[in-house]
C-alpha atoms as a PDB file:
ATOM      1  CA  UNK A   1      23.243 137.499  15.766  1.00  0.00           C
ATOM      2  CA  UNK A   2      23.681 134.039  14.801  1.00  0.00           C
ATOM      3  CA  UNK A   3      21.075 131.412  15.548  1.00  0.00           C
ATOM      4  CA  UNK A   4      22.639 129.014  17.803  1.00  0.00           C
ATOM      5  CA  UNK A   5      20.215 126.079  16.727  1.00  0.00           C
ATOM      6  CA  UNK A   6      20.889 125.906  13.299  1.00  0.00           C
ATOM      7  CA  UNK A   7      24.677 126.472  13.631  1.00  0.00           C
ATOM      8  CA  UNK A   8      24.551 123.568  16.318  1.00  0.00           C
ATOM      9  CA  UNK A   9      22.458 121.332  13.567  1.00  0.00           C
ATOM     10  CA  UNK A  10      23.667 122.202  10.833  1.00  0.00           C
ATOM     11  CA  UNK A  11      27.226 122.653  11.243  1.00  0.00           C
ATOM     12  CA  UNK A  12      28.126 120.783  14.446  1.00  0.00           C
ATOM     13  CA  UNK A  13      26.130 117.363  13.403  1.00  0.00           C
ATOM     14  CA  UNK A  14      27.274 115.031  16.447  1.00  0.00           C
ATOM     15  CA  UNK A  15      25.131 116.095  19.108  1.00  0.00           C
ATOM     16  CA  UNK A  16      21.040 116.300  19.319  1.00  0.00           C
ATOM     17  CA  UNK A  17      19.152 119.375  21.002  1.00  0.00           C
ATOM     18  CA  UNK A  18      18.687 117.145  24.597  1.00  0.00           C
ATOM     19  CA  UNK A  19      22.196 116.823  24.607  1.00  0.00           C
ATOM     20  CA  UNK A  20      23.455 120.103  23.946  1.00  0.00           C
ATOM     21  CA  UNK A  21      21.055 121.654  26.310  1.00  0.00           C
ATOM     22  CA  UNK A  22      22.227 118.670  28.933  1.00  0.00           C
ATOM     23  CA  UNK A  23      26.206 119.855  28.070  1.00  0.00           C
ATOM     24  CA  UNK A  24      24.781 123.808  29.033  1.00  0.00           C
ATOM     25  CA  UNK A  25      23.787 122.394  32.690  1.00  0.00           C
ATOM     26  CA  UNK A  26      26.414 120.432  32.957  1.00  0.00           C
ATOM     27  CA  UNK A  27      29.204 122.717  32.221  1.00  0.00           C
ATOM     28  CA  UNK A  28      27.613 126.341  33.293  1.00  0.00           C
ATOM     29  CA  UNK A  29      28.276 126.119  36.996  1.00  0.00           C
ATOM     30  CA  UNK A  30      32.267 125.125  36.568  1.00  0.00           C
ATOM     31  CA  UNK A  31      32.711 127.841  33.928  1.00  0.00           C
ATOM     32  CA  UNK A  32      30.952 130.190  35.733  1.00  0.00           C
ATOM     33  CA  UNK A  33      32.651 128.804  38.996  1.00  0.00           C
ATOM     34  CA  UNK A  34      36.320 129.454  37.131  1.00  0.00           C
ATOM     35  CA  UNK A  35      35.132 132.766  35.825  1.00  0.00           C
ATOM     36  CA  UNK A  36      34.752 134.245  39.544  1.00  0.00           C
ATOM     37  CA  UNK A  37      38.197 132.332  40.841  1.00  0.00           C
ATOM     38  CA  UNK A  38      40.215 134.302  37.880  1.00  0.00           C
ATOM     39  CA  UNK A  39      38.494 137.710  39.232  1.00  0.00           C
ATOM     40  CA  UNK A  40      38.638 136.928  43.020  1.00  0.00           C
ATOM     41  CA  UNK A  41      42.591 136.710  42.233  1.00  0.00           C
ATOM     42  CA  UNK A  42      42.989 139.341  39.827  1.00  0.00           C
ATOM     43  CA  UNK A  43      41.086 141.390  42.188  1.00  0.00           C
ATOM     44  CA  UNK A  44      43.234 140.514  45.596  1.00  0.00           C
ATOM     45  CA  UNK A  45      39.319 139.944  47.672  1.00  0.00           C
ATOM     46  CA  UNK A  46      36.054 139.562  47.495  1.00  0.00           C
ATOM     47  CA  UNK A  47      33.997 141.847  45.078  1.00  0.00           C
ATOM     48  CA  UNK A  48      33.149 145.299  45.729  1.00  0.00           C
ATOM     49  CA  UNK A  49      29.909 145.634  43.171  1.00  0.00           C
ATOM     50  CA  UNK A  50      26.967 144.018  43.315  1.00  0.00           C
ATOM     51  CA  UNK A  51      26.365 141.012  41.313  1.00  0.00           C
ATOM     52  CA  UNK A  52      25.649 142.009  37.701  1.00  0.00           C
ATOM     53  CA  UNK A  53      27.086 145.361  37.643  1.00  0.00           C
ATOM     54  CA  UNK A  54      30.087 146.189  35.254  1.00  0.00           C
ATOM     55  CA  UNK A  55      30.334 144.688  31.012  1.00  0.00           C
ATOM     56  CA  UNK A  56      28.778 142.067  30.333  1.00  0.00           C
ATOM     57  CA  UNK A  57      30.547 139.151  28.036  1.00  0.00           C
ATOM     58  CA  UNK A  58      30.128 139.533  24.671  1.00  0.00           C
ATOM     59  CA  UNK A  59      30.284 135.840  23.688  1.00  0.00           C
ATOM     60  CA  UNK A  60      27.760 134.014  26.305  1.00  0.00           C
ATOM     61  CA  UNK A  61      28.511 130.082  27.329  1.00  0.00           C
ATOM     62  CA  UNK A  62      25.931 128.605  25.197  1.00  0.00           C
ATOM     63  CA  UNK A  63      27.399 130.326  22.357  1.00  0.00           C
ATOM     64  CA  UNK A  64      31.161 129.122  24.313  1.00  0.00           C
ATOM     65  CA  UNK A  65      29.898 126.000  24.084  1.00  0.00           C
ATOM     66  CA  UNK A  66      28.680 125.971  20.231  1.00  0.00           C
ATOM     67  CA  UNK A  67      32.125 127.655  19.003  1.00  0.00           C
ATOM     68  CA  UNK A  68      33.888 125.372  21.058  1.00  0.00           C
ATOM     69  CA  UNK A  69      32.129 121.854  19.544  1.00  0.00           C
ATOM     70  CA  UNK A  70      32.121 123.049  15.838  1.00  0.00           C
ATOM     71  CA  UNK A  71      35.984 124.131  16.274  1.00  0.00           C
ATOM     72  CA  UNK A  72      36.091 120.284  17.601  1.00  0.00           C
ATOM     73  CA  UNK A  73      33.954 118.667  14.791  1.00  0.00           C
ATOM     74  CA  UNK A  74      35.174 121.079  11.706  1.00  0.00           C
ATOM     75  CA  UNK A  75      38.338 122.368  12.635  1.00  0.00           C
ATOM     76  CA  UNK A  76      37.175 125.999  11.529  1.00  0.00           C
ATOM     77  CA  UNK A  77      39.687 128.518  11.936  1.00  0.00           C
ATOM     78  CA  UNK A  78      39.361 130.776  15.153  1.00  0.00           C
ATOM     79  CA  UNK A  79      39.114 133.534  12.804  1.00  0.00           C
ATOM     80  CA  UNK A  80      36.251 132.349  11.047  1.00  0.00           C
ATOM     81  CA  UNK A  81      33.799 131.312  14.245  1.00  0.00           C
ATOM     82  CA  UNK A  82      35.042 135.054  14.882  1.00  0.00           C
ATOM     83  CA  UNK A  83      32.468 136.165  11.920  1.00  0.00           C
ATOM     84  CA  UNK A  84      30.348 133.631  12.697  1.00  0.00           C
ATOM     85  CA  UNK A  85      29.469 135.014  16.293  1.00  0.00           C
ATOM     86  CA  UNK A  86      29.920 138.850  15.306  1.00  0.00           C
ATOM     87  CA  UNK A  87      33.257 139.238  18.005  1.00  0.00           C
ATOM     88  CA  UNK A  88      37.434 138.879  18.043  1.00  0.00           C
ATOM     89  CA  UNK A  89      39.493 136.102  17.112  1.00  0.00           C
ATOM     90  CA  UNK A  90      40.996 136.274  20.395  1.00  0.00           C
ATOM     91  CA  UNK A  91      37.430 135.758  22.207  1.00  0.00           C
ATOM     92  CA  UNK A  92      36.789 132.631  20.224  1.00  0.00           C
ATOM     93  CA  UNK A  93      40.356 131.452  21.347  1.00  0.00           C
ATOM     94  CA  UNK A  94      39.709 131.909  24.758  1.00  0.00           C
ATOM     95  CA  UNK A  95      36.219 130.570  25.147  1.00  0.00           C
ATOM     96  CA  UNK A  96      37.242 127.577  23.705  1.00  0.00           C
ATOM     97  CA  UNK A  97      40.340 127.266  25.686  1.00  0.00           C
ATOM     98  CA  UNK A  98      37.919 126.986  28.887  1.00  0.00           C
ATOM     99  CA  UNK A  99      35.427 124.789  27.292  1.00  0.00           C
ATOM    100  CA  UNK A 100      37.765 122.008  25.539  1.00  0.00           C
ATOM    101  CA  UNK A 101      39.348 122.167  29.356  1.00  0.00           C
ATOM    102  CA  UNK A 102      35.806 121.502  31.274  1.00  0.00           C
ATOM    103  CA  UNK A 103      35.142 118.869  28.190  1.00  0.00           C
ATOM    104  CA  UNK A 104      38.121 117.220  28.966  1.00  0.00           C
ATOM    105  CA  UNK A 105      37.510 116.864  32.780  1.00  0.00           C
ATOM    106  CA  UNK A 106      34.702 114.899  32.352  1.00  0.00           C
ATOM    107  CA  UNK A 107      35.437 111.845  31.479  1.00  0.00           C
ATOM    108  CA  UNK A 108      33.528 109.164  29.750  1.00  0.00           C
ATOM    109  CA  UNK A 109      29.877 107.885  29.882  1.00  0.00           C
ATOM    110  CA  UNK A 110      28.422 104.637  31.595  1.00  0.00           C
ATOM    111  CA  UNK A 111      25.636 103.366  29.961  1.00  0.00           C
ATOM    112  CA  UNK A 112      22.410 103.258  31.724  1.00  0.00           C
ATOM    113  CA  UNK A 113      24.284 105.048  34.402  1.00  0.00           C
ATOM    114  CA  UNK A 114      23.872 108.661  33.771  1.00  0.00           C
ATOM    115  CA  UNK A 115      25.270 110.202  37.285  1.00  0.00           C
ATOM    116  CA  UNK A 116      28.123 108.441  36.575  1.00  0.00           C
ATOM    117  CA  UNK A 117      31.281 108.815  35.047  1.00  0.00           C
ATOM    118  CA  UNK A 118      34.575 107.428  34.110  1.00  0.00           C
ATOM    119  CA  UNK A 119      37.813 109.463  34.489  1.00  0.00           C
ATOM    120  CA  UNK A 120      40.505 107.364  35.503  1.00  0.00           C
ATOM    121  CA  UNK A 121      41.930 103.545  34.474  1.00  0.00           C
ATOM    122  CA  UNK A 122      41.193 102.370  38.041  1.00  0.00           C
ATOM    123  CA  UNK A 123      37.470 104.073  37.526  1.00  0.00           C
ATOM    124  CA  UNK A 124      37.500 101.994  34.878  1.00  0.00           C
ATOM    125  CA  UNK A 125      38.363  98.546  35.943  1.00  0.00           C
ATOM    126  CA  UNK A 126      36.303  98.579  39.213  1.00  0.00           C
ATOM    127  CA  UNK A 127      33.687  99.175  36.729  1.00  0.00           C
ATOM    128  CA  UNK A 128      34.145  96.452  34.940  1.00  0.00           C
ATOM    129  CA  UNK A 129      34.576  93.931  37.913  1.00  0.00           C
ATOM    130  CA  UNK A 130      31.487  95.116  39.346  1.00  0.00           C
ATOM    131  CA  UNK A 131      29.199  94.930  35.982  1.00  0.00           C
ATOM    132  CA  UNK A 132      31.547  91.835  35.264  1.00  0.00           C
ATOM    133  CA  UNK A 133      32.131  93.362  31.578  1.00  0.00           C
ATOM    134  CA  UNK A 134      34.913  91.896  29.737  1.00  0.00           C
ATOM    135  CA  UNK A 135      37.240  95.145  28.659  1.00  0.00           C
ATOM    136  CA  UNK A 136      38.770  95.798  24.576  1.00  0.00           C
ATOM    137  CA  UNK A 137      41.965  97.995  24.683  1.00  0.00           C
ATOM    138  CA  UNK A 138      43.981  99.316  21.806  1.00  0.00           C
ATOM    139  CA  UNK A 139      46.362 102.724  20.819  1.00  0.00           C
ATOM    140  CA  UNK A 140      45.563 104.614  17.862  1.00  0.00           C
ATOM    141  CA  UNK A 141      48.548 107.412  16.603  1.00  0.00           C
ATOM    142  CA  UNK A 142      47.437 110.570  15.650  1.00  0.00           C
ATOM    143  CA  UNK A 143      49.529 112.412  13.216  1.00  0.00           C
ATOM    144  CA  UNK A 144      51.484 116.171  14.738  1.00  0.00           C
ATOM    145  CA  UNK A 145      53.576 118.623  13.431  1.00  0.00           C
ATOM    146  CA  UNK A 146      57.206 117.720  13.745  1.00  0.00           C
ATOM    147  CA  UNK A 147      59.259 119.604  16.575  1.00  0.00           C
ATOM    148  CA  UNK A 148      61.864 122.186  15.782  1.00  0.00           C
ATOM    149  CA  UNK A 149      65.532 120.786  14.704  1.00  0.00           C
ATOM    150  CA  UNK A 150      66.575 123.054  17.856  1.00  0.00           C
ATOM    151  CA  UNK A 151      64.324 121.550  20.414  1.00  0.00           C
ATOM    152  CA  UNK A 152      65.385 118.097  21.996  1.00  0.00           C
ATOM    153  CA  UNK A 153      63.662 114.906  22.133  1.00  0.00           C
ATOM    154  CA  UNK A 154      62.347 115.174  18.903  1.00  0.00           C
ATOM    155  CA  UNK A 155      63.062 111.428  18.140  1.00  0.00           C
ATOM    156  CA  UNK A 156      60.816 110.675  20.534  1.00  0.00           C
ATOM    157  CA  UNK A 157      57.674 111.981  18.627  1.00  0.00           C
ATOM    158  CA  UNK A 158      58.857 109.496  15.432  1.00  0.00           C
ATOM    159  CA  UNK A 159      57.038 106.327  15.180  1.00  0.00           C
ATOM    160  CA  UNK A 160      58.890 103.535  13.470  1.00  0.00           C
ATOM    161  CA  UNK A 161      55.259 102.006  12.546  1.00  0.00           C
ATOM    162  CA  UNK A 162      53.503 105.440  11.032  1.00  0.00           C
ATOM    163  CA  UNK A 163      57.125 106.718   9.814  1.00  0.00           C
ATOM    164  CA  UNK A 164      55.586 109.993  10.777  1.00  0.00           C
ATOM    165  CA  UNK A 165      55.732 112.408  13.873  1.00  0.00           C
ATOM    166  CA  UNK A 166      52.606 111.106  15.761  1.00  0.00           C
ATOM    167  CA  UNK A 167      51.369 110.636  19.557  1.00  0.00           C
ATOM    168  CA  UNK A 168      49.708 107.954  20.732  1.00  0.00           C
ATOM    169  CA  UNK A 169      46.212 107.335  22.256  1.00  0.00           C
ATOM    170  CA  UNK A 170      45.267 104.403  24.660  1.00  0.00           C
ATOM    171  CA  UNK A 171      41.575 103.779  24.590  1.00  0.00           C
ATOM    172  CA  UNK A 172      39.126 101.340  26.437  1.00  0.00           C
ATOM    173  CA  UNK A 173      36.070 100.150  24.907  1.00  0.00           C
ATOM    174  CA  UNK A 174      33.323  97.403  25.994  1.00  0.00           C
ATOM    175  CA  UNK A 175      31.868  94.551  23.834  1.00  0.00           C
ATOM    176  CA  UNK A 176      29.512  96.694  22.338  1.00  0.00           C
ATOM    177  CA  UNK A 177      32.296  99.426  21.200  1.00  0.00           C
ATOM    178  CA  UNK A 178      31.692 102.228  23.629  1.00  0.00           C
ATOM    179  CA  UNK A 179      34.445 104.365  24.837  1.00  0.00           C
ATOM    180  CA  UNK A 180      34.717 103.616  28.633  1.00  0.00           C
ATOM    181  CA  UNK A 181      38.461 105.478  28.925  1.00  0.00           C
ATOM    182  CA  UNK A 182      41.203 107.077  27.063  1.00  0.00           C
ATOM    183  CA  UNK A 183      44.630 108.374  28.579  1.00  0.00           C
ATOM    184  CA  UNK A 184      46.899 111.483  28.593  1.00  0.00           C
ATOM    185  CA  UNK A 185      48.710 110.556  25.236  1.00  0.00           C
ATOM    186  CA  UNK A 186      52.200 109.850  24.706  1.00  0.00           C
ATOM    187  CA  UNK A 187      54.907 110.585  22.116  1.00  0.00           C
ATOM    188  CA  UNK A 188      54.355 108.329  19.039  1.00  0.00           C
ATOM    189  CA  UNK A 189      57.820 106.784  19.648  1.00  0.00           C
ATOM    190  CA  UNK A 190      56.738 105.191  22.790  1.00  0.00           C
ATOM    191  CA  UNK A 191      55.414 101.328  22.745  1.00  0.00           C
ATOM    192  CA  UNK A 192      51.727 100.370  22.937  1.00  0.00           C
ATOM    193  CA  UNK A 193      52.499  98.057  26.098  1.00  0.00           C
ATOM    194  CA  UNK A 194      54.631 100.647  27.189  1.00  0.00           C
ATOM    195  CA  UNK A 195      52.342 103.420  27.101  1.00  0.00           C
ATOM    196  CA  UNK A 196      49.810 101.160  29.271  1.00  0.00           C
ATOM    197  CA  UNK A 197      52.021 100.253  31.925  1.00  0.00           C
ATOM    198  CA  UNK A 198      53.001 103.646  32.673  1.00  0.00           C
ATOM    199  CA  UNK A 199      49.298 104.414  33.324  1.00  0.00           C
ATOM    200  CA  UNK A 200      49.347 102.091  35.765  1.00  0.00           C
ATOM    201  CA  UNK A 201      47.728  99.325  33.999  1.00  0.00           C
ATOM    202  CA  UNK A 202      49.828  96.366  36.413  1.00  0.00           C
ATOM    203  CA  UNK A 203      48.594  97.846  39.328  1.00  0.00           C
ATOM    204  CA  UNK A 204      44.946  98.067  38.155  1.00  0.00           C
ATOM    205  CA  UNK A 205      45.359  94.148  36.983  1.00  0.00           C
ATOM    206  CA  UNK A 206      46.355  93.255  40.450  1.00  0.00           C
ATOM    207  CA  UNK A 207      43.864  95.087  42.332  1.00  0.00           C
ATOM    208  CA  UNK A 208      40.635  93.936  40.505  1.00  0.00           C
ATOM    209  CA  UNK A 209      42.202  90.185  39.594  1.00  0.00           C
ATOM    210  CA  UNK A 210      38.161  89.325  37.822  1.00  0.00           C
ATOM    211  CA  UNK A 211      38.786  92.009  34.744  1.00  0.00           C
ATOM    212  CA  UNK A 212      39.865  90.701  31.589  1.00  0.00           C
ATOM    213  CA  UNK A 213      41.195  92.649  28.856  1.00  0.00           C
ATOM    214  CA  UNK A 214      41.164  91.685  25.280  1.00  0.00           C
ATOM    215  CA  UNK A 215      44.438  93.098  23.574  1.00  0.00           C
ATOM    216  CA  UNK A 216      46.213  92.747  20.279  1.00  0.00           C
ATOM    217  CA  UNK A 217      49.371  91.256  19.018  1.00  0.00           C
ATOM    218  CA  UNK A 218      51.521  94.336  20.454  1.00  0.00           C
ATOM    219  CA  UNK A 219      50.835  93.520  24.005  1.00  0.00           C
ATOM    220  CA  UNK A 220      52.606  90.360  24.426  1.00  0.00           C
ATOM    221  CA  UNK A 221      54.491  91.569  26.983  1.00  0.00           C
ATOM    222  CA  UNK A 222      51.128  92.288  29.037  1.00  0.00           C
ATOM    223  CA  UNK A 223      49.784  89.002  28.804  1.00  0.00           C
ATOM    224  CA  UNK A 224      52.968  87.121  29.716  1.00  0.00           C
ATOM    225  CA  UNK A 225      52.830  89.443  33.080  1.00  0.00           C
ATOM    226  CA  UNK A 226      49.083  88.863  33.726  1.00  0.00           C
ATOM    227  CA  UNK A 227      48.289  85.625  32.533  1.00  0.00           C
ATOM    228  CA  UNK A 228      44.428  84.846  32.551  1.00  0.00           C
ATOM    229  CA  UNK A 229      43.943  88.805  32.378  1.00  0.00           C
ATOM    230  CA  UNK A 230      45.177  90.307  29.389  1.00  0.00           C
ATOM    231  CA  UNK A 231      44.120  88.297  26.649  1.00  0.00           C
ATOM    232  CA  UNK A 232      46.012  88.383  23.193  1.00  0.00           C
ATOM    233  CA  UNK A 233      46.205  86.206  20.073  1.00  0.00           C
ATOM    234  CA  UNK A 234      46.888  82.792  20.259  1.00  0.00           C
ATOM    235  CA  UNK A 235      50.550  82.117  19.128  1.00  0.00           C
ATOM    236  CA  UNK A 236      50.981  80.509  15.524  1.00  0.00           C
ATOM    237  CA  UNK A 237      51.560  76.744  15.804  1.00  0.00           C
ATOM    238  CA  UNK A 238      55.489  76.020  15.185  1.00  0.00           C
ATOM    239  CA  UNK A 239      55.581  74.716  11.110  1.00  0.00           C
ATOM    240  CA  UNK A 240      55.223  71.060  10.688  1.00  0.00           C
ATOM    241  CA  UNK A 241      52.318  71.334  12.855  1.00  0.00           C
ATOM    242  CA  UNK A 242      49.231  69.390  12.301  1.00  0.00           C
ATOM    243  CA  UNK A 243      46.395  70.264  10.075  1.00  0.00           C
ATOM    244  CA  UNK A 244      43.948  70.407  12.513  1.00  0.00           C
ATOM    245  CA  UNK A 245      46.063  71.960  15.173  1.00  0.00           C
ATOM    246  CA  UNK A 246      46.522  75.039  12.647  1.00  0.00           C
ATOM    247  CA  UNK A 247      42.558  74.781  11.937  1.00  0.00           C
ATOM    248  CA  UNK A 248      41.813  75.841  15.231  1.00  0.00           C
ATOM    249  CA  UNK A 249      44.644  78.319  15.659  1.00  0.00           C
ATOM    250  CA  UNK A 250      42.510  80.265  12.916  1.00  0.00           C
ATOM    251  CA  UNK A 251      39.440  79.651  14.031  1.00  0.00           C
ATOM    252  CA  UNK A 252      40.058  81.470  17.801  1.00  0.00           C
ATOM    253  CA  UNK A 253      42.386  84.020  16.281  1.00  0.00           C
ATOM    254  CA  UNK A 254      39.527  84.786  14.260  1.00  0.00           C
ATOM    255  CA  UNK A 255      37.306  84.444  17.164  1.00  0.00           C
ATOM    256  CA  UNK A 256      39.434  86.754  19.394  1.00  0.00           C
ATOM    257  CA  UNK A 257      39.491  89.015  16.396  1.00  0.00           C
ATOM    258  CA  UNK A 258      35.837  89.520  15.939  1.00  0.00           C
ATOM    259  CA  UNK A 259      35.416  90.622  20.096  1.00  0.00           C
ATOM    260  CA  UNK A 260      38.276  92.716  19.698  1.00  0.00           C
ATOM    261  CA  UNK A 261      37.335  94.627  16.488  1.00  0.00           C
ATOM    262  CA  UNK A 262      34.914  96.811  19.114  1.00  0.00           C
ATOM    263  CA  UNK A 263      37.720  98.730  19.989  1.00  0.00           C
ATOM    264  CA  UNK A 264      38.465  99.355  16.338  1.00  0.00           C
ATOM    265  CA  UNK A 265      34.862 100.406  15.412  1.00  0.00           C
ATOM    266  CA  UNK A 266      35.587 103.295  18.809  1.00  0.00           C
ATOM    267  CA  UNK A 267      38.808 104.454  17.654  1.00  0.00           C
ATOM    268  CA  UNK A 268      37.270 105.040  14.132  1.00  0.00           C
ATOM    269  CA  UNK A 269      34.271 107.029  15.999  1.00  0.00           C
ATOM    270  CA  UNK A 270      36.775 109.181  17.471  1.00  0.00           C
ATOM    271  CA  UNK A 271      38.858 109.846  13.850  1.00  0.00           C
ATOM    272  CA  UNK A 272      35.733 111.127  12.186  1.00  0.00           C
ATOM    273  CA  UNK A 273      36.124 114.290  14.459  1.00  0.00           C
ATOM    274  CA  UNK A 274      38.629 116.128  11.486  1.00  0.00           C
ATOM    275  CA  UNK A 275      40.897 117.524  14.665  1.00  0.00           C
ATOM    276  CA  UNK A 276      41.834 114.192  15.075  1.00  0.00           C
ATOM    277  CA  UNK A 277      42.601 113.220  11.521  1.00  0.00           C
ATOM    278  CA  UNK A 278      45.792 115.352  11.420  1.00  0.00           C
ATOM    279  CA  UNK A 279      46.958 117.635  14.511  1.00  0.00           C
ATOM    280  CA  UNK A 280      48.150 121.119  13.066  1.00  0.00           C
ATOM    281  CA  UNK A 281      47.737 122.413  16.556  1.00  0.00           C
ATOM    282  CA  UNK A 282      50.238 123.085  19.633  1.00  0.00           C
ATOM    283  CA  UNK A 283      51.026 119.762  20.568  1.00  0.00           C
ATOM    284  CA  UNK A 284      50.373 120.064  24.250  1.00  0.00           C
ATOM    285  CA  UNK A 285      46.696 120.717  23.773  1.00  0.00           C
ATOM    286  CA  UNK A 286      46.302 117.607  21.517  1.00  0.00           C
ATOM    287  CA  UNK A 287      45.484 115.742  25.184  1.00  0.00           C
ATOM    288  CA  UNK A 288      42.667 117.634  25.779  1.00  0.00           C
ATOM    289  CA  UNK A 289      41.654 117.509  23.061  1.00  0.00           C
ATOM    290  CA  UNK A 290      41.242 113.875  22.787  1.00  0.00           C
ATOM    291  CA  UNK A 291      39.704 113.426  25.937  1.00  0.00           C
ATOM    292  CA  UNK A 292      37.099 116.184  25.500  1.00  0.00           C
ATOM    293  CA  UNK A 293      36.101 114.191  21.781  1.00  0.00           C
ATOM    294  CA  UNK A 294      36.220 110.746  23.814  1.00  0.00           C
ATOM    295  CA  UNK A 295      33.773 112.049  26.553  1.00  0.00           C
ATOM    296  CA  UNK A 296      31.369 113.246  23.790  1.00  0.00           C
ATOM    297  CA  UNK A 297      31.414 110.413  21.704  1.00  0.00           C
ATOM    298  CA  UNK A 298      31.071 108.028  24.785  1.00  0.00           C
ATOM    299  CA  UNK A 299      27.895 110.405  25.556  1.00  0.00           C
ATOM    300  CA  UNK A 300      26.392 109.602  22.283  1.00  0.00           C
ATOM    301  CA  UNK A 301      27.498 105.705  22.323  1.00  0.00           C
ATOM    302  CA  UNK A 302      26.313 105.405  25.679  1.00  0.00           C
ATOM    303  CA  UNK A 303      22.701 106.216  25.017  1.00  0.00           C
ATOM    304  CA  UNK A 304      22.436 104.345  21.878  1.00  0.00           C
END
């Protein structure tokens, strides 16, 4: 039997004890909870045996759990957490289909708020209006396998900046580079202003008018909609312009740079997770994915 201590510690390094046994808490009622739905329905009614009766599982959640964050951190074949925990292939790839989808579900971490959590962009704003917390977003690609020549829409996966098949992730992070929100991704194809508008990002702006976002060069668009909101880049003086009027352009782009690079320093948290280095996986559980990684990294920022 394998020790689930030293296989959380040794190979899944991004998590202490107190939080892994906090995650076990957390997540046993839902799986449990999902557990009886799929049997009340396979079933037609209510059960017929006392509780307990019948086979037990073979892989139990803690050791769900652990398969299901090392698979996360390592990218270690299915096959091979298989040996690990003495059972199938196809048990690992079930138990961590249920856990990356209760990881997912979560959301993201508040600091010094523990009951509370962050799941959607609006959750996320009135946050920030009510802490009055200036907000860094940004979109980070991640790298898929390239669709079938037969399927359509696979232009829509190419990104003319990576030159590669990608998706993209939007991601919100506070001054102190802790991941406060990320969204559903979108093909790679798509653009970064784009991708936050269809999340709703306008309507958020209007209903909490105090938030200010600090954004990057791509989201010009954004900030000439919601002027005094979202904050990008000053614009390079015209040439011929005076010394000292392109002396101070550099100074607060630099100074706009330096509270932006937060969000940086959180997208680079989430790449050191090797699932998100390269996506070899189905592409419609790359989502999931992401989100499940953001919540656990936000758990770990959030206490720091």
């Amino acid at each position: 039997m394998v020790n689930r201590a030293v296989l959380a510690h040794r190979l899944f390094t991004g998590l202490s004890r107190r939080h892994l046994a906090c995650l076990v808490e957390e997540l046993a009622v839902p799986w449990q909870a999902g557990v009886e739905g799929r049997r009340y329905a396979a079933r037609g009614g209510a059960r017929k045996r006392a509780a307990g009766a019948g086979a037990r599982h073979q892989l139990v959640f803690v050791d769900r759990l652990v398969a299901t964050l090392i698979h996360l951190r390592h990218d270690l074949p299915h096959s091979v957490l298989g040996l690990l925990f003495g059972v199938d292939r196809s048990t690992i790839t079930r138990a961590i289909t249920e856990i990356r989808t209760l990881l997912a579900e979560r959301g993201c971490a508040v600091p010094d708020r523990p009951d509370l959590r962050l799941r959607t962009l609006a959750d996320v704003f009135a946050y920030a209006q009510a802490e009055n917390i200036e907000l860094r977003l940004d979109a980070t690609e991640i790298q898929v396998r390239r669709p079938p020549a037969s399927r359509g829409g696979r232009r829509a996966f190419v990104s003319g900046k990576k030159k590669q098949n990608t998706m993209k992730a939007t991601v919100i992070a506070d001054w102190r580079g802790r991941t406060l929100w990320t969204d559903a991704l979108r093909p790679g194809r798509m653009h970064d202003a784009t991708a936050a508008r269809n999340e709703g990002i306008a309507v958020c702006f209007q209903h909490f008018p105090d938030v200010e976002v600090l954004l990057d060069d791509g989201y010009l668009g954004l900030s000439r909609d919601h002027r005094g909101q979202a904050i990008t880049p000053p614009r390079k003086p015209r040439p011929g312009a005076l010394p000292g009027r392109v002396q101070q352009w550099q100074r607060d782009r630099h100074e706009h740079s330096s509270d932006r690079i937060t969000v940086e320093h959180a997208l680079a948290d989430h790449k050191r997770w090797k699932q998100l280095t390269r996506w070899t996986h189905r592409r419609d559980r790359l989502p999931d994915t992401y989100r499940a990684i953001a919540g656990l990294v936000s758990d770990r920022t959030a206490t720091a």
